[in-house]
C-alpha atoms as a PDB file:
ATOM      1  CA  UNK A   1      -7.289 -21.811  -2.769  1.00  0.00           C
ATOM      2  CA  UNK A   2     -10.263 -19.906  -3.778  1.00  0.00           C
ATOM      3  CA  UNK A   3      -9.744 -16.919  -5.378  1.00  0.00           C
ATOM      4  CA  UNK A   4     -12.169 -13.772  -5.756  1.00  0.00           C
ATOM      5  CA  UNK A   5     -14.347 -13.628  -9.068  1.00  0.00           C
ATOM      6  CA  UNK A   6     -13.291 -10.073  -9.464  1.00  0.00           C
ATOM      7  CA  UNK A   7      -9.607 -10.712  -8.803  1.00  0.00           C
ATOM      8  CA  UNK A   8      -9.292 -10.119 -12.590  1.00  0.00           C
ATOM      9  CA  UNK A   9     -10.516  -6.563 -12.161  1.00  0.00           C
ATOM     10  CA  UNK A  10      -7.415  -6.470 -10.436  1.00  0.00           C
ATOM     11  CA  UNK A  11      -3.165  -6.069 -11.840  1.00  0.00           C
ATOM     12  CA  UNK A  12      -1.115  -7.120  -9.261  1.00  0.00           C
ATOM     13  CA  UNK A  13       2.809  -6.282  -9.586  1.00  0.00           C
ATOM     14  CA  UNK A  14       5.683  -7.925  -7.770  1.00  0.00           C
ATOM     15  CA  UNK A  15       9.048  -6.818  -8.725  1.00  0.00           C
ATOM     16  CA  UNK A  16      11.576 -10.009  -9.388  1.00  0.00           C
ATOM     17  CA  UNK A  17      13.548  -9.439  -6.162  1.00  0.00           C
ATOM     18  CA  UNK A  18      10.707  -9.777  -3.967  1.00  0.00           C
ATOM     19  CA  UNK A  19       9.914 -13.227  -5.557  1.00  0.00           C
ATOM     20  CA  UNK A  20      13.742 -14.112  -5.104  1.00  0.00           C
ATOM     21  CA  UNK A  21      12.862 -13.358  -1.513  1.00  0.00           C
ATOM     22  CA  UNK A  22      10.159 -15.121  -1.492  1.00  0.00           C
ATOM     23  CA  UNK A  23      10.792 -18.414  -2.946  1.00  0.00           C
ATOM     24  CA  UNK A  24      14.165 -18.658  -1.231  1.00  0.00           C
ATOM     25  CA  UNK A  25      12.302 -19.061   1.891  1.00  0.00           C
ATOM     26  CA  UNK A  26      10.036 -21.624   0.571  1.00  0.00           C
ATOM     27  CA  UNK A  27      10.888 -25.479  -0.270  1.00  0.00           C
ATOM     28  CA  UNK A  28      10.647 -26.356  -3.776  1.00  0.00           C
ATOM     29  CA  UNK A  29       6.701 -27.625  -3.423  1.00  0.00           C
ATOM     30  CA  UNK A  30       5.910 -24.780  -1.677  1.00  0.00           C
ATOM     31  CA  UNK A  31       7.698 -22.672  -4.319  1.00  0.00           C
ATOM     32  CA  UNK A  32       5.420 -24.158  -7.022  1.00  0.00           C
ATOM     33  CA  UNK A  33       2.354 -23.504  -5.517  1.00  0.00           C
ATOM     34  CA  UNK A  34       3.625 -20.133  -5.192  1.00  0.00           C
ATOM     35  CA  UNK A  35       4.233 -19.845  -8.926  1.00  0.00           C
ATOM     36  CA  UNK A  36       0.610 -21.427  -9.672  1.00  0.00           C
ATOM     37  CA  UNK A  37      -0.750 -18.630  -8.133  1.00  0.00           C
ATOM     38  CA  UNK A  38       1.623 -15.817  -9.144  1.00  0.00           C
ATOM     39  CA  UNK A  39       1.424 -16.894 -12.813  1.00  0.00           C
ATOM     40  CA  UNK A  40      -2.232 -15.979 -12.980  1.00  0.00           C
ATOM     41  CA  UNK A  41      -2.667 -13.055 -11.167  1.00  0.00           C
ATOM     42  CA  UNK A  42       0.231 -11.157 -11.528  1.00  0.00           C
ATOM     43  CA  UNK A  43       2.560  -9.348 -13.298  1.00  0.00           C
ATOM     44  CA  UNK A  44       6.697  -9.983 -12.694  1.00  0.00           C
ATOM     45  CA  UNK A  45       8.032  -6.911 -13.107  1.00  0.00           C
ATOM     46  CA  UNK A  46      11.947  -8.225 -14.320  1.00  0.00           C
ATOM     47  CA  UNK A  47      13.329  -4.810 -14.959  1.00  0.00           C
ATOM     48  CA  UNK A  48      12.217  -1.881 -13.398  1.00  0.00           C
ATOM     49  CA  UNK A  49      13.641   2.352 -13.128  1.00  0.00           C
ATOM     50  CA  UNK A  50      12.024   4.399 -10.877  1.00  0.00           C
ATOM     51  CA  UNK A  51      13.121   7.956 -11.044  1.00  0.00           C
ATOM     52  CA  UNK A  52      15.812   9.040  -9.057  1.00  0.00           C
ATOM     53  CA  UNK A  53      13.530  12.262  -6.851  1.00  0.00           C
ATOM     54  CA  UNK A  54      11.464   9.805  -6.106  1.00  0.00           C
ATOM     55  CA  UNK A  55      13.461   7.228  -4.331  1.00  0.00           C
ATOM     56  CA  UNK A  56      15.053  10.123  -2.447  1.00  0.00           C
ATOM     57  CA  UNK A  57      11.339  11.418  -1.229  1.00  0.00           C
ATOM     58  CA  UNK A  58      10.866   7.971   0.550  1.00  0.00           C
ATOM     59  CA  UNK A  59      14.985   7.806   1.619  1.00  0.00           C
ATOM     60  CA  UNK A  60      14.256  10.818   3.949  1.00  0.00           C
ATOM     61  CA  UNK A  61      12.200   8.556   6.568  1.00  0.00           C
ATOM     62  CA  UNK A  62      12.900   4.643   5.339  1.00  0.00           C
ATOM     63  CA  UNK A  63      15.592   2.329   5.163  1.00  0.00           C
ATOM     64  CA  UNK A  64      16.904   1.909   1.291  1.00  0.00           C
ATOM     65  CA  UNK A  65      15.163  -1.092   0.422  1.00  0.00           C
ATOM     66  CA  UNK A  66      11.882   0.023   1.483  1.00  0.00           C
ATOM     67  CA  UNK A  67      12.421   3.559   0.215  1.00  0.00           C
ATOM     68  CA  UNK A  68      12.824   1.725  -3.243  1.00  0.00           C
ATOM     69  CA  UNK A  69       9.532  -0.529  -2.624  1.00  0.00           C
ATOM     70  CA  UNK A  70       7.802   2.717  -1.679  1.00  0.00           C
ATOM     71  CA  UNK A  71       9.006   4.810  -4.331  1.00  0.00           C
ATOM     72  CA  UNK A  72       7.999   1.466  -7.120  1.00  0.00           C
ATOM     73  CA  UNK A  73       4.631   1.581  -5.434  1.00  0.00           C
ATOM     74  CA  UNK A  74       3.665   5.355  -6.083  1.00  0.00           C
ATOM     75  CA  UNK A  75       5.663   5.232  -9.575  1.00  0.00           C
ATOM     76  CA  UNK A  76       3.570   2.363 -11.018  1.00  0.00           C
ATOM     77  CA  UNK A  77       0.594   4.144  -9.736  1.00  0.00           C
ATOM     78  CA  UNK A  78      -0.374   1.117  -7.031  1.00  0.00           C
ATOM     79  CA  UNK A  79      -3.423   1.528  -4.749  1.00  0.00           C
ATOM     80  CA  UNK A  80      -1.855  -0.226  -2.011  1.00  0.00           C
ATOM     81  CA  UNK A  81       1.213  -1.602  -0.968  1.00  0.00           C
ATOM     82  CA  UNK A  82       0.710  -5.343   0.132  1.00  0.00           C
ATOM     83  CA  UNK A  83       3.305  -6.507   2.591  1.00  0.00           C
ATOM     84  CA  UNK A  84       3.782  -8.311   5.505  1.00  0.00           C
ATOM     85  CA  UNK A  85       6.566  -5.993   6.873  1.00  0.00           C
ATOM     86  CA  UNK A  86       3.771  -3.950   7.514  1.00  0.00           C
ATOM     87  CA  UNK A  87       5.251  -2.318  10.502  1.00  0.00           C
ATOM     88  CA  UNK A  88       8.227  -0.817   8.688  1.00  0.00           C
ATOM     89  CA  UNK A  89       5.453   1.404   6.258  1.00  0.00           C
ATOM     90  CA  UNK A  90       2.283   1.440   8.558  1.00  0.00           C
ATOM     91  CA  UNK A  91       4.073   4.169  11.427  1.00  0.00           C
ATOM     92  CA  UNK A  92       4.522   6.602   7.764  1.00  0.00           C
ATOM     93  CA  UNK A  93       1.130   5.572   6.042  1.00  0.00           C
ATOM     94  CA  UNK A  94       0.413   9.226   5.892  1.00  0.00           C
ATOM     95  CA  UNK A  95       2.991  10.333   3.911  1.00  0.00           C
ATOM     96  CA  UNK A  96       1.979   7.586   1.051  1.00  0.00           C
ATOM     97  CA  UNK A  97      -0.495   8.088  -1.756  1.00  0.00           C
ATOM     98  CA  UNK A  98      -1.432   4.325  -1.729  1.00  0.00           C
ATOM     99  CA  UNK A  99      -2.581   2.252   1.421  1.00  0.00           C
ATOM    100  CA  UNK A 100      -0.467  -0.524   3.367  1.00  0.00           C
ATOM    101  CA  UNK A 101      -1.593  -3.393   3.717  1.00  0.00           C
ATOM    102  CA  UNK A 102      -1.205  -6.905   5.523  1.00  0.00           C
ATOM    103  CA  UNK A 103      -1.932 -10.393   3.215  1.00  0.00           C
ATOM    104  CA  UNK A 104      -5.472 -10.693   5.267  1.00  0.00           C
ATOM    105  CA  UNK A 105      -6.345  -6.651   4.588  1.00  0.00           C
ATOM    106  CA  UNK A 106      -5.994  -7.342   0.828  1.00  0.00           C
ATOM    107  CA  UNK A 107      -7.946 -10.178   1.345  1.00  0.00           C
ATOM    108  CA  UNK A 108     -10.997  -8.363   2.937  1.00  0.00           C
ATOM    109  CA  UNK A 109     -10.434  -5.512   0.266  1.00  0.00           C
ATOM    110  CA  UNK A 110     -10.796  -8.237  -2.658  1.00  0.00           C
ATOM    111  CA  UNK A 111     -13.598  -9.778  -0.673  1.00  0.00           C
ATOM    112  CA  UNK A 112     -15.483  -6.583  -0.876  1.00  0.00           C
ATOM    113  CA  UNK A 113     -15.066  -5.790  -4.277  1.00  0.00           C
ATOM    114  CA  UNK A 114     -16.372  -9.472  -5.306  1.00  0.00           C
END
């Protein structure tokens, strides 16, 4: 895998449920590559409290668990939400003050900023 130059310009967050969800699905070699890539461009975020109003915002028009990615997303101040579940955020993309995007849209954004 080639990585951008100006990746490192770059903090990417993933809270520690998502990479429970993640790596569950993967087999263990698959896992570790994971990790090799994670561990250098990222930040695990283990324990994380978003305020309460804010959760509740994103409750009014998404499903609890992507009301709390939402609400983690604006409360860590992201530019864009990366996921792959794209659908679930895309139809509100509106009403968020950070983009959603797919794996290969955050790969063209990186791409241009290199």
């Amino acid at each position: 895998m080639v990585l951008p130059n100006s990746l490192s310009a770059y903090r990417i967050r993933i809270v520690r449920a998502i990479v429970d969800e993640v790596t569950s699905k993967l087999s263990p070699e698959q896992a570790k590559e994971f990790f090799a890539v994670v561990n250098l461009v990222t930040v695990i975020d283990e324990n994380w409290v978003i305020p309460f109003e804010l959760g509740e915002k994103y409750l009014s028009f998404l499903k609890k668990g992507d009301a709390a990615i939402a609400a983690y997303t604006e409360f860590v101040g992201a530019k864009a939400l990366v996921s792959e579940n794209r659908r679930h955020f895309y139809q509100y993309r509106d009403k968020f003050p950070f983009a959603v995007w797919d794996a290969a849209a955050c790969l063209k954004e990186l791409k241009k900023a290199s």
